[in-house]
C-alpha atoms as a PDB file:
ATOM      1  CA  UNK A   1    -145.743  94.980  38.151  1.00  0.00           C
ATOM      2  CA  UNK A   2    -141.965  95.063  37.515  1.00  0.00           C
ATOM      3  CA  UNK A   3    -140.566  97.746  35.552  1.00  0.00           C
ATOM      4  CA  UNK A   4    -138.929  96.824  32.004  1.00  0.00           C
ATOM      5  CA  UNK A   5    -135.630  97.801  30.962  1.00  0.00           C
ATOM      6  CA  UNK A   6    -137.226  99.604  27.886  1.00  0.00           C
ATOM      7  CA  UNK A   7    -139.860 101.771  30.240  1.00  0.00           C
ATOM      8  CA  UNK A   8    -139.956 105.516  30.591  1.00  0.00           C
ATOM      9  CA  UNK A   9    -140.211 105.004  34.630  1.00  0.00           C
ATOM     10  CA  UNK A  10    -136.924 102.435  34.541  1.00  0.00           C
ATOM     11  CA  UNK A  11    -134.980 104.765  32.463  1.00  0.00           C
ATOM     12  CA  UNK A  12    -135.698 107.498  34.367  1.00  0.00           C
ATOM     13  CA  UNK A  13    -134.773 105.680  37.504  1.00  0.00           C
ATOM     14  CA  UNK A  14    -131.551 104.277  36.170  1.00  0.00           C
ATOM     15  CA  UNK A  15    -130.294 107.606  34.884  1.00  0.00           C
ATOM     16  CA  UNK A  16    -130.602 109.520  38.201  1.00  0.00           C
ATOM     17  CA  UNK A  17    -128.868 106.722  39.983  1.00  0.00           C
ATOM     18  CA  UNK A  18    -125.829 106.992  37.278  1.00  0.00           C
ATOM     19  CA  UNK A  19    -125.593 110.610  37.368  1.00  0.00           C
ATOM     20  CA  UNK A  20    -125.734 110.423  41.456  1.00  0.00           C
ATOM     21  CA  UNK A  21    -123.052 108.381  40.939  1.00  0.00           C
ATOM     22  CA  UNK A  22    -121.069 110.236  38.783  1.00  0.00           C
ATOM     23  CA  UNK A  23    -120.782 113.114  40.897  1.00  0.00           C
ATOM     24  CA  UNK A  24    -120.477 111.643  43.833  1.00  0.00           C
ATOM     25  CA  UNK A  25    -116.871 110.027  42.156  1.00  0.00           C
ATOM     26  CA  UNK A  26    -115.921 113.836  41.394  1.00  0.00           C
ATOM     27  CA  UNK A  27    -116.389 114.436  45.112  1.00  0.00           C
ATOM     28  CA  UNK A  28    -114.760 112.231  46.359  1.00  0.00           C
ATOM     29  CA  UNK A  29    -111.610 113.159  44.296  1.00  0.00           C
ATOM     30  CA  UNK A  30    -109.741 114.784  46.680  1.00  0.00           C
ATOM     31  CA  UNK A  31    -107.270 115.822  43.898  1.00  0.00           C
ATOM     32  CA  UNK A  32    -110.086 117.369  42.098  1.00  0.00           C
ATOM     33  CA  UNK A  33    -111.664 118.936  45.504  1.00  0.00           C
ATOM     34  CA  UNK A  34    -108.862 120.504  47.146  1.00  0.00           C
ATOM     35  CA  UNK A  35    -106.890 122.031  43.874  1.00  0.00           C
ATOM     36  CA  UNK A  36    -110.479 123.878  43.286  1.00  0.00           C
ATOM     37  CA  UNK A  37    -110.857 124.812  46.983  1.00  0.00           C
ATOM     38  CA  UNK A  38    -107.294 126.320  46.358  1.00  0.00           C
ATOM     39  CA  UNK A  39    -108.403 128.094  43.350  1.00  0.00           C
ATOM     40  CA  UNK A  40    -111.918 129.106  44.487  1.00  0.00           C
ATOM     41  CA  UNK A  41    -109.996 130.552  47.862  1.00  0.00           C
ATOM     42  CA  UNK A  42    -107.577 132.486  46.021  1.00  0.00           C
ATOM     43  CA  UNK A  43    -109.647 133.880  43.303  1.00  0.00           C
ATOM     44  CA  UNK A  44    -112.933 134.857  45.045  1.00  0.00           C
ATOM     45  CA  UNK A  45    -112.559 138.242  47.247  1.00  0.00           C
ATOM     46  CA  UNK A  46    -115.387 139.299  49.750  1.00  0.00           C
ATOM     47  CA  UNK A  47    -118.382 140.626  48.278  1.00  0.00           C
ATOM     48  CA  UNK A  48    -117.547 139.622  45.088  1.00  0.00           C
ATOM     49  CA  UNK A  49    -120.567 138.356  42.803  1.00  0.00           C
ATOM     50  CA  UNK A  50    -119.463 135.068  41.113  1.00  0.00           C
ATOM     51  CA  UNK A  51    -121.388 132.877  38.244  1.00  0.00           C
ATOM     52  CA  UNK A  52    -120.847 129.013  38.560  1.00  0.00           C
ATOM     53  CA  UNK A  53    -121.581 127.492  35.250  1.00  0.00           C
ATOM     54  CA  UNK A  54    -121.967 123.815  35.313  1.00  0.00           C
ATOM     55  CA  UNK A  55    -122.526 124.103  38.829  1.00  0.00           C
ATOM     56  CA  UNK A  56    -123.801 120.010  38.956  1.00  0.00           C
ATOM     57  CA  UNK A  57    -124.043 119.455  42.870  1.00  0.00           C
ATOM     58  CA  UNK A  58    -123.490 123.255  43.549  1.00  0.00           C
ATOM     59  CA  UNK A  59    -120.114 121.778  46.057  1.00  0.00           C
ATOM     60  CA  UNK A  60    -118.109 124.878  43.819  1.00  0.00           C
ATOM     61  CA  UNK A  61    -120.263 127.651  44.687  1.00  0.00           C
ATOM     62  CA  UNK A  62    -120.826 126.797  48.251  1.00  0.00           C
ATOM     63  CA  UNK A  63    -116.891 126.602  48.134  1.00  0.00           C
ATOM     64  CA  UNK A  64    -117.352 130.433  46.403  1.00  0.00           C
ATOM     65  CA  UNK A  65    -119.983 131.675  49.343  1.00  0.00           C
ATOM     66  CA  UNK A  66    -117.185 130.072  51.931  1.00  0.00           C
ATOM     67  CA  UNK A  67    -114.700 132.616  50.664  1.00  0.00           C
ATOM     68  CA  UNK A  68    -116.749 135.123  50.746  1.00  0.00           C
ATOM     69  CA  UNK A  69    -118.795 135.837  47.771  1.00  0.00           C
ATOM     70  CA  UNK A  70    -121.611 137.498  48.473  1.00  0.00           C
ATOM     71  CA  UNK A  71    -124.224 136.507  45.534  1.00  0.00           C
ATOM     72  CA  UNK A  72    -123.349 133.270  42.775  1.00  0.00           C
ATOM     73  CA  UNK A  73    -125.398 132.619  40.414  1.00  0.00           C
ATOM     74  CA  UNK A  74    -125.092 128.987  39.525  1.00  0.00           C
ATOM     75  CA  UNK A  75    -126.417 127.431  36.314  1.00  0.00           C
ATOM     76  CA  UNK A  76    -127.071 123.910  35.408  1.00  0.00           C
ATOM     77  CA  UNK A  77    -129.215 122.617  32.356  1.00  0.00           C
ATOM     78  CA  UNK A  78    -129.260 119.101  33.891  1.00  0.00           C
ATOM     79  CA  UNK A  79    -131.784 117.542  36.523  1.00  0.00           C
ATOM     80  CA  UNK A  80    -129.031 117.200  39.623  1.00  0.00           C
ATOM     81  CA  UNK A  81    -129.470 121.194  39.712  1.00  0.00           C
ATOM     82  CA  UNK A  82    -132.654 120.095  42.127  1.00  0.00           C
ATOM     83  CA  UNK A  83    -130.128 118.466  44.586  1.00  0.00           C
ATOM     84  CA  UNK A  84    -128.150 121.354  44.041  1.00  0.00           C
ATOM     85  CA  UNK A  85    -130.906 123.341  45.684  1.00  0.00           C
ATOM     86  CA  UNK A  86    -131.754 120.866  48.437  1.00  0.00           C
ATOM     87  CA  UNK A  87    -128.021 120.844  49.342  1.00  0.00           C
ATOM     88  CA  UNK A  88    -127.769 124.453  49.385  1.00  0.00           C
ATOM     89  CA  UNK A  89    -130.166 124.614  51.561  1.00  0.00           C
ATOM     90  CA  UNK A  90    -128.813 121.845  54.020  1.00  0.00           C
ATOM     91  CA  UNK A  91    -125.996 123.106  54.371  1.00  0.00           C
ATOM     92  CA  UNK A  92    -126.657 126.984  54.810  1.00  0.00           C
ATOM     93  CA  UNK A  93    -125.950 128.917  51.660  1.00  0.00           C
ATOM     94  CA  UNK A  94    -129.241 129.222  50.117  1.00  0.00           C
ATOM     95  CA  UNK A  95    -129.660 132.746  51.148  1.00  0.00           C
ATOM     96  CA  UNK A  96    -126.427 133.748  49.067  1.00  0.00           C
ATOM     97  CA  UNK A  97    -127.089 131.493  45.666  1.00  0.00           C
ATOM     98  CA  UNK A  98    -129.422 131.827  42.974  1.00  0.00           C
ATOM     99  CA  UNK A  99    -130.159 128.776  40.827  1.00  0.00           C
ATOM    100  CA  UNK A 100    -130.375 128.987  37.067  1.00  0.00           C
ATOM    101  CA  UNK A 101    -132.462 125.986  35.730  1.00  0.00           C
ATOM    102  CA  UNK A 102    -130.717 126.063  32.058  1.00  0.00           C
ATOM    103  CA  UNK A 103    -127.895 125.666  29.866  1.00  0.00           C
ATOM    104  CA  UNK A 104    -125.760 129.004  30.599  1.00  0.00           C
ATOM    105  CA  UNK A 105    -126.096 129.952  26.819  1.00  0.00           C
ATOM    106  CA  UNK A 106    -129.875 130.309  27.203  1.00  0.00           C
ATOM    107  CA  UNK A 107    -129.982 132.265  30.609  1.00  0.00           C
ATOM    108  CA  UNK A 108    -128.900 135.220  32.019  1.00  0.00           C
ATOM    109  CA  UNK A 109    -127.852 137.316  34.916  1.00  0.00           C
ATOM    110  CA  UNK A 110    -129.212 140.664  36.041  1.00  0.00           C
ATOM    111  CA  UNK A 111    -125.829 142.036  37.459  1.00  0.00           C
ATOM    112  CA  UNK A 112    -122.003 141.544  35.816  1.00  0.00           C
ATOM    113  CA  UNK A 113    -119.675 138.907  37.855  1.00  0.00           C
ATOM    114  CA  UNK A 114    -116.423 139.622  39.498  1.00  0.00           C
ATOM    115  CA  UNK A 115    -115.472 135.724  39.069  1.00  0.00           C
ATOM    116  CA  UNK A 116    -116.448 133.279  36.543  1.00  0.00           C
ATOM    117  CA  UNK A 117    -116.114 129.080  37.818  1.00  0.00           C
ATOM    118  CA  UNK A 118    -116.916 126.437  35.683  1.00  0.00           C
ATOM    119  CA  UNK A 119    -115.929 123.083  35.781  1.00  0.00           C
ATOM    120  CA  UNK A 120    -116.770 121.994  31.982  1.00  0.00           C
ATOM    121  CA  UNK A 121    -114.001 119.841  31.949  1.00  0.00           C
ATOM    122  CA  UNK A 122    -114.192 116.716  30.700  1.00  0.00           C
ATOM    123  CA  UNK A 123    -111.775 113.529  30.444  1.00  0.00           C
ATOM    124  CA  UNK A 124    -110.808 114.831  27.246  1.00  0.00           C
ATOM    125  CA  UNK A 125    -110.403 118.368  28.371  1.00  0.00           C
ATOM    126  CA  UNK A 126    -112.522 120.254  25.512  1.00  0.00           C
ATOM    127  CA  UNK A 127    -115.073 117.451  25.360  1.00  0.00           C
ATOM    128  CA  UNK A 128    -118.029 118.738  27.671  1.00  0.00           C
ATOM    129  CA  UNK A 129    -117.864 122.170  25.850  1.00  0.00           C
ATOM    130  CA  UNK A 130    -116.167 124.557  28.177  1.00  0.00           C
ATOM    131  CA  UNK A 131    -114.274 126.601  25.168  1.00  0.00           C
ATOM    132  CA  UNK A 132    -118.542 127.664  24.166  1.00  0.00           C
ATOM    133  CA  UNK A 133    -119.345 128.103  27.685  1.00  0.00           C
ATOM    134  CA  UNK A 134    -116.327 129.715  29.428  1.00  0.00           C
ATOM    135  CA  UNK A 135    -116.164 132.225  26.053  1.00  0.00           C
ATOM    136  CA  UNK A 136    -120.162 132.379  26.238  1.00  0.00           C
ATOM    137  CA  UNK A 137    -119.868 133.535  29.730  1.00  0.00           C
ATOM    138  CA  UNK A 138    -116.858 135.836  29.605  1.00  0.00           C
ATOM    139  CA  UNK A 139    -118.914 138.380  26.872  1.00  0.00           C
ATOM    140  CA  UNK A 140    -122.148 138.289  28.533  1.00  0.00           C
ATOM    141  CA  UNK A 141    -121.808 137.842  32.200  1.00  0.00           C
ATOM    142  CA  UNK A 142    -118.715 138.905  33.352  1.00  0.00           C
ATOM    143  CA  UNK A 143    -117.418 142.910  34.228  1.00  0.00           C
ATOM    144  CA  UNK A 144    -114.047 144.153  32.216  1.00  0.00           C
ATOM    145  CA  UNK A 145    -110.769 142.337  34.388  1.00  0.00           C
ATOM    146  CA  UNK A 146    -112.716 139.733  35.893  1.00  0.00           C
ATOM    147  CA  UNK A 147    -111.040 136.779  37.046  1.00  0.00           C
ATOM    148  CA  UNK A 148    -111.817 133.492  35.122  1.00  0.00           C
ATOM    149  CA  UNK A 149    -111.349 129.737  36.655  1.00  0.00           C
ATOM    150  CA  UNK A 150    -109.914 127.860  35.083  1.00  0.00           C
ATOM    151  CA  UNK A 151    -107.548 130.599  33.203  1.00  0.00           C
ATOM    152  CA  UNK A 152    -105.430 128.165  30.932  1.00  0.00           C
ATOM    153  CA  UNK A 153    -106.387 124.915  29.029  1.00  0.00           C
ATOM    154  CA  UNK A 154    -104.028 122.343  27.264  1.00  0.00           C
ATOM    155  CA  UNK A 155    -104.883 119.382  25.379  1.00  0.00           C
ATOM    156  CA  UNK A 156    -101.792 116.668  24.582  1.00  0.00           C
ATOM    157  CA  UNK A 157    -102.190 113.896  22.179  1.00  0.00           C
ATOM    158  CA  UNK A 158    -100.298 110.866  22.139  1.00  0.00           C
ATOM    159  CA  UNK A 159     -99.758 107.798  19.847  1.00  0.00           C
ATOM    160  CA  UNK A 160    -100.761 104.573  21.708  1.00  0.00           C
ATOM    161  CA  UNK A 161    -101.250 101.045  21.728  1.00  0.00           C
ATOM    162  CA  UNK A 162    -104.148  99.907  23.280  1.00  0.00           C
ATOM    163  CA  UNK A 163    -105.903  96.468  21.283  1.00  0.00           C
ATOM    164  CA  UNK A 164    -108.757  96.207  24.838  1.00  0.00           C
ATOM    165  CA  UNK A 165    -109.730  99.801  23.821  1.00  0.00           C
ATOM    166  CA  UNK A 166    -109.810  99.128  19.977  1.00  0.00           C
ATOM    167  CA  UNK A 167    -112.072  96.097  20.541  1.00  0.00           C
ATOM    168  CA  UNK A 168    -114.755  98.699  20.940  1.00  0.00           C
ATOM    169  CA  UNK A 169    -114.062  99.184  17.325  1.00  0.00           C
ATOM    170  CA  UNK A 170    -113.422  96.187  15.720  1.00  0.00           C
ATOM    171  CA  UNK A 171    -115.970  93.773  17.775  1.00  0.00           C
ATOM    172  CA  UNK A 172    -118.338  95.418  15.203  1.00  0.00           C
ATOM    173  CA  UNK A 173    -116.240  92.719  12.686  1.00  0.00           C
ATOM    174  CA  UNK A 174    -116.991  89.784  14.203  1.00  0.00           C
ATOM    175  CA  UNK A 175    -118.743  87.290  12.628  1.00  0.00           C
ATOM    176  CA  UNK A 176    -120.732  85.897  15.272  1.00  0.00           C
ATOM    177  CA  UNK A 177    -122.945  89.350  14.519  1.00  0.00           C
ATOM    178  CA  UNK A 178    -126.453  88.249  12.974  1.00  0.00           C
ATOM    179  CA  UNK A 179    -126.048  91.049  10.225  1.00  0.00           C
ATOM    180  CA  UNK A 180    -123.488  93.327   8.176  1.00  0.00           C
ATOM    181  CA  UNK A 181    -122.775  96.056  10.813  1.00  0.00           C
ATOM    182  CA  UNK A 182    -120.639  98.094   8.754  1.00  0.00           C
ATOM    183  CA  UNK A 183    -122.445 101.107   9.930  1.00  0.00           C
ATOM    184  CA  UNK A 184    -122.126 100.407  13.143  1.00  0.00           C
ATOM    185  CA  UNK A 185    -118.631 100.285  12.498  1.00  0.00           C
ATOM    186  CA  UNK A 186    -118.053 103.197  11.154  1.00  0.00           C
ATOM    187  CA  UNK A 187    -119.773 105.528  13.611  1.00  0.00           C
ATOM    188  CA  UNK A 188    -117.336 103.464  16.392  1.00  0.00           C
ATOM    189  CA  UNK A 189    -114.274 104.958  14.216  1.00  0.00           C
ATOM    190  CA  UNK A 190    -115.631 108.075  14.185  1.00  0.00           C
ATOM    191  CA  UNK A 191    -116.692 108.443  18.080  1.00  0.00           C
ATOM    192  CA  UNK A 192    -114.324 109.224  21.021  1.00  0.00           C
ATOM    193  CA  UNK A 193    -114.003 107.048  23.701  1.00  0.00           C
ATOM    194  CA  UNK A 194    -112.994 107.552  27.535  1.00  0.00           C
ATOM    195  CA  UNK A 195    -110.855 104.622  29.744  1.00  0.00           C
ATOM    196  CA  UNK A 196    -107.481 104.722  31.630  1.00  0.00           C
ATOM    197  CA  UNK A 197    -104.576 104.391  29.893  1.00  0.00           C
ATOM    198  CA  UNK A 198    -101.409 103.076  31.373  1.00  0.00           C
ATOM    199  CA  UNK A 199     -98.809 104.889  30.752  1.00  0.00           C
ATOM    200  CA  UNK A 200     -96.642 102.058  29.303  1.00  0.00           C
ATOM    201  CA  UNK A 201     -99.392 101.973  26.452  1.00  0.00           C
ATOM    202  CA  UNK A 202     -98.218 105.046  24.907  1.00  0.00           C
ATOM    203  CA  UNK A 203     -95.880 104.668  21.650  1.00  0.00           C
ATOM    204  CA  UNK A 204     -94.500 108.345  21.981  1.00  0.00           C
ATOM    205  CA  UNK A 205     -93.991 111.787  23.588  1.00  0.00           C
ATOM    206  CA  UNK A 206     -97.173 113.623  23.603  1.00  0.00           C
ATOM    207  CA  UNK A 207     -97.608 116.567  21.781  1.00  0.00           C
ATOM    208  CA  UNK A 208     -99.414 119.715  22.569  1.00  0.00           C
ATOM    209  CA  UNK A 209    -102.813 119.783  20.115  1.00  0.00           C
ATOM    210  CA  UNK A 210    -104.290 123.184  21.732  1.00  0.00           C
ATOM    211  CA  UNK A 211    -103.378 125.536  24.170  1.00  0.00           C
ATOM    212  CA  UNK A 212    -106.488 127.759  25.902  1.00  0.00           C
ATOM    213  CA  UNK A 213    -106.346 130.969  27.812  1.00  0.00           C
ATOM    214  CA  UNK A 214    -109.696 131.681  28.868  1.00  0.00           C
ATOM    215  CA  UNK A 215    -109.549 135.271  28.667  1.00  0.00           C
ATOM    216  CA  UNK A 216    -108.642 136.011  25.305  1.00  0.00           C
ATOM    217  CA  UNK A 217    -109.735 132.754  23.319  1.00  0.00           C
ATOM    218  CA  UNK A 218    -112.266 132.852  20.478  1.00  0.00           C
ATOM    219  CA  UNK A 219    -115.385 130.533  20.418  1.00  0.00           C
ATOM    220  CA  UNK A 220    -114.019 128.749  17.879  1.00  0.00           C
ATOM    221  CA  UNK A 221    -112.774 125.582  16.580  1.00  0.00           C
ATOM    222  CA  UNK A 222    -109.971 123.868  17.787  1.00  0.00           C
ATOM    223  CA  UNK A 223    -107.795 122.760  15.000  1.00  0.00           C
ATOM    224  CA  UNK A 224    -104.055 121.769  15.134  1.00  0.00           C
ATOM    225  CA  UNK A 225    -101.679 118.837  13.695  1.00  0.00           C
ATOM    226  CA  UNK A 226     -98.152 118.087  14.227  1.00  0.00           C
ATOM    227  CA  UNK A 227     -95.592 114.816  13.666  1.00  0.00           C
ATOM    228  CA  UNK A 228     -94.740 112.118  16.457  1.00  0.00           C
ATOM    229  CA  UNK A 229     -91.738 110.266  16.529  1.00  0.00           C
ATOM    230  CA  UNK A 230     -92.080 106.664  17.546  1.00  0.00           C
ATOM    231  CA  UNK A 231     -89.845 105.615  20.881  1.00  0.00           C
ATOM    232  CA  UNK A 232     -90.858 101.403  20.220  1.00  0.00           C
ATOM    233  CA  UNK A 233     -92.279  98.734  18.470  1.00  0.00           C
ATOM    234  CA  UNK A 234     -95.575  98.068  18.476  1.00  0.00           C
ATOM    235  CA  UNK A 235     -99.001  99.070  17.682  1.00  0.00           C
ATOM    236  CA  UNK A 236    -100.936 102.363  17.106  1.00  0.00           C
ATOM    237  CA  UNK A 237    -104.676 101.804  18.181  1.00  0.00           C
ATOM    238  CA  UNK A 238    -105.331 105.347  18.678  1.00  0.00           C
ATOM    239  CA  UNK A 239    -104.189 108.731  19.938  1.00  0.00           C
ATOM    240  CA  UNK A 240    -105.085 108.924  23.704  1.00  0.00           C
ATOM    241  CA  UNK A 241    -105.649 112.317  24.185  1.00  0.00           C
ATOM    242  CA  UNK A 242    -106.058 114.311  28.345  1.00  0.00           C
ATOM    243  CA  UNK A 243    -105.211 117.941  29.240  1.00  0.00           C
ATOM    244  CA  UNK A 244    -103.319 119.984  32.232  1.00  0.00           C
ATOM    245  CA  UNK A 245    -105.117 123.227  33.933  1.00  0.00           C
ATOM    246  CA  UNK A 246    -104.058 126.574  35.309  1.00  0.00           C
ATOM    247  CA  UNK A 247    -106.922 127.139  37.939  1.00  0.00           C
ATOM    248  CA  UNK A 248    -105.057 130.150  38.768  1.00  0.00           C
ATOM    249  CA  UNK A 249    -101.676 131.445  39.716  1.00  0.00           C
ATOM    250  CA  UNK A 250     -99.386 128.556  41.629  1.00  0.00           C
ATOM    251  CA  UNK A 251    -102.773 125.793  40.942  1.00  0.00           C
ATOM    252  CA  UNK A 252    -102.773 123.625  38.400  1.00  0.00           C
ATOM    253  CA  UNK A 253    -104.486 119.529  37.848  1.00  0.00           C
ATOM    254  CA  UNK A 254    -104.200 117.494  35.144  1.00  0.00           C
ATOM    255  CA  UNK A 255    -105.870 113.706  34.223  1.00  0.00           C
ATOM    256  CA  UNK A 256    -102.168 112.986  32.389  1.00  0.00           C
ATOM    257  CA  UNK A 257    -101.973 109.157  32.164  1.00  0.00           C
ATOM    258  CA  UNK A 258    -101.216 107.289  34.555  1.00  0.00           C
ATOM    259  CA  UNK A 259    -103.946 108.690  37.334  1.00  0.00           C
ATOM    260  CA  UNK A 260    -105.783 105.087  37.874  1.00  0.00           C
ATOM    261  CA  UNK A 261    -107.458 107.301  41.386  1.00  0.00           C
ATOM    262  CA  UNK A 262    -108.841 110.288  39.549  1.00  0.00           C
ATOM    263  CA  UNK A 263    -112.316 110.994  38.213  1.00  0.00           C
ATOM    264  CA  UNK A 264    -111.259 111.894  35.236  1.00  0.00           C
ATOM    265  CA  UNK A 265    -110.071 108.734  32.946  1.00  0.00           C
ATOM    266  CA  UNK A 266    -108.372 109.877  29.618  1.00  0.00           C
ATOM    267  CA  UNK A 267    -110.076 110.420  25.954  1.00  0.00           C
ATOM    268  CA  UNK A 268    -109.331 107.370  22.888  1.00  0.00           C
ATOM    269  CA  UNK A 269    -109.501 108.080  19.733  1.00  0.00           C
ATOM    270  CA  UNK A 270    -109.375 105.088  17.746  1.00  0.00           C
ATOM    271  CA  UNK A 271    -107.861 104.506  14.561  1.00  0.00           C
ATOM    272  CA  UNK A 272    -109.879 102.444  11.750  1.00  0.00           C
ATOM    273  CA  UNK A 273    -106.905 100.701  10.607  1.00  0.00           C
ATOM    274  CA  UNK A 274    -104.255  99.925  13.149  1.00  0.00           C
ATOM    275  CA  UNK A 275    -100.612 100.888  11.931  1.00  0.00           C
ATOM    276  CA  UNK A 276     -97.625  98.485  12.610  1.00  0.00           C
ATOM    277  CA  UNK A 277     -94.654 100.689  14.021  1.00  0.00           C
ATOM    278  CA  UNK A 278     -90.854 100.983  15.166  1.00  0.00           C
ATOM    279  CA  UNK A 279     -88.552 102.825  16.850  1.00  0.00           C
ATOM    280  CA  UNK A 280     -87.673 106.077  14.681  1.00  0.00           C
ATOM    281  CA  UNK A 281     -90.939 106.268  12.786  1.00  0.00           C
ATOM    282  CA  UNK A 282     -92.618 109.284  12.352  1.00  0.00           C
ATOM    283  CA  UNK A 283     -96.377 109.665  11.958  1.00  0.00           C
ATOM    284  CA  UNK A 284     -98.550 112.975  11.198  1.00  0.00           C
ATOM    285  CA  UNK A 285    -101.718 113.156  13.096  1.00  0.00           C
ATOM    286  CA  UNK A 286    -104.637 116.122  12.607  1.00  0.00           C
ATOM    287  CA  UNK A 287    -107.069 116.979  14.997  1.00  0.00           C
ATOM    288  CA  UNK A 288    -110.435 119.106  15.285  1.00  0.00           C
ATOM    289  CA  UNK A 289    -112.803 119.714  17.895  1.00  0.00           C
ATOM    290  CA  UNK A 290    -115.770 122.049  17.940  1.00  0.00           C
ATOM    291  CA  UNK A 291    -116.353 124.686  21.105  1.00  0.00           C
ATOM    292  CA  UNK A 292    -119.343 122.853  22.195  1.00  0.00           C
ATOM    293  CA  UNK A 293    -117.093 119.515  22.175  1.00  0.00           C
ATOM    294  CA  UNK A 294    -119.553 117.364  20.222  1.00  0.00           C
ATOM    295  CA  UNK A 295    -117.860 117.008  16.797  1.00  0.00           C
ATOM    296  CA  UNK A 296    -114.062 115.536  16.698  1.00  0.00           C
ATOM    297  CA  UNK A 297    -112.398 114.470  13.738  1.00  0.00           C
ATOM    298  CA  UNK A 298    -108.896 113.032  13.557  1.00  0.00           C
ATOM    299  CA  UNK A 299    -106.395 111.291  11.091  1.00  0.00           C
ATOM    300  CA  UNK A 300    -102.852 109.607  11.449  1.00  0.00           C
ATOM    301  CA  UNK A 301    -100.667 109.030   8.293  1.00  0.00           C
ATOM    302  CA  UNK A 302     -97.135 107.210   7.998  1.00  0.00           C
ATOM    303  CA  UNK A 303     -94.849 110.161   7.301  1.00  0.00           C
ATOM    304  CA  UNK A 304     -91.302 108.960   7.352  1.00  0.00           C
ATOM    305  CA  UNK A 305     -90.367 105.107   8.283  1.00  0.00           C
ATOM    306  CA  UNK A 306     -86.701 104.843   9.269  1.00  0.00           C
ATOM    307  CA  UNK A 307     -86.642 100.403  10.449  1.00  0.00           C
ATOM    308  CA  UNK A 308     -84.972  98.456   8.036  1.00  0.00           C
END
């Protein structure tokens, strides 16, 4: 008997193929691979216990047990920790890792870590919660002068036209839909949304909306605002948002637009009401983000319009 679209064994099916998928494009992002296999080589001494959190396929802590760790402890909450495991064990380091079935908040560690990893980075930087985990971690599993990867996080935000990316948005307006989707609409406005931006899109110089260091920053909020000065005519659809990382000292990545070849696309944050702009315009624009990355809130106002 086939299997329907709506049916718990179809769904089931369908997800494990897309989150196969998923990391197998991290993989096989060699930019992504070998700045962390820089990182991981010059951050992780001999002996040194390390905690992986968000290990996904476990490819970071076998990295970790390659340069010498001698115990990681590496946490996932999500199903592809049982590859994890199987891979481990393929490829020789199950004797030196211990899997943590869990979310890293809800688990714990009998010894304190010389080296925290975790690759909670999303295409919007903050979005897949690493300012709650990475803080989580450094109070509760890690010794006093432990080394943290990444150390440094910042998030830019930048005014940009983009009307294929606001058709997410206002699709919900056409009439061809059967009933008023208003509601539908609105949660669109509200949500972020992740695609490649060109470059060219962008109406303005970014601006810096939060700037992370690992080791001293609270679980908190991020909340920032600033002014933009438009460079051309055009558009605003949204502020496309992406970040740049210190791994550690001398290694750094970033998802900066345009990177059509990474894993990482870049965050959209659509506007309800598109704004006409030109040259010499300047616009306001307020941003925040909780730790665990689920709840972002943003607004852009005219502030000063110098065209004729």
């Amino acid at each position: 008997m086939p299997q329907l679209p709506e049916s718990p064994i179809w769904q089931r099916d369908s997800s494990h193929a897309q989150v196969l998928d998923y990391h197998l494009s991290m993989l096989l992002d060699t930019v992504r691979m070998d700045s962390f296999r820089r990182a991981i080589d010059a951050s992780v001494q001999p002996g040194d216990i390390v905690v992986d959190v968000g290990c996904g396929t476990g490819v970071l802590s076998f990295m970790a047990c390659e340069a010498g760790a001698a115990r990681v402890y590496a946490i996932e909450g999500a199903p592809i920790i049982e590859v994890a495991r199987e891979l481990a064990a393929e490829n020789g380091f199950a004797d030196r890792i211990v899997f943590l079935d869990g979310w890293s908040i809800d688990v714990d560690i009998p010894e304190k870590a010389d080296v925290l990893i975790t690759e909670t980075i999303g295409s919007a930087g903050i979005d897949e919660g690493i300012i709650a985990w990475a803080c989580d971690a450094r109070e509760r599993f890690l010794r006093p002068g432990a080394v943290m990867l990444p150390q440094r996080l910042r998030l830019w935000v930048a005014p940009t036209e983009s009307p294929d990316d606001h058709a997410l948005l206002s699709d919900w307006w056409t009439p061809e839909l059967p009933y008023d989707y208003t509601a539908a609409l609105r949660r669109a406005a509200r949500s972020l949304w992740f695609n490649f931006i060109p470059s060219d899109n962008l109406l303005g110089q970014p601006e810096l909306a939060a700037d992370i260091d690992f080791p001293t920053a609270p679980s908190a909020p991020v909340v920032s605002a600033g002014r933009v000065k438009i460079d051309r005519d055009g558009t605003i659809h949204g502020l496309t948002c992406w970040f740049d990382s210190l791994l550690c000292a001398g290694v750094t990545i970033d998802n900066a637009p345009p990177r059509p070849d990474s894993s990482w696309s870049q965050g959209f944050m659509p506007l309800a009401e598109p704004l006409e702009v030109s040259p010499g315009d300047e616009l306001g624009w307020e941003l925040s983000v909780s730790p665990d990355g689920h709840h972002w809130t943003w607004q852009v106002s005219r502030l000063h319009d110098q065209s004729p």
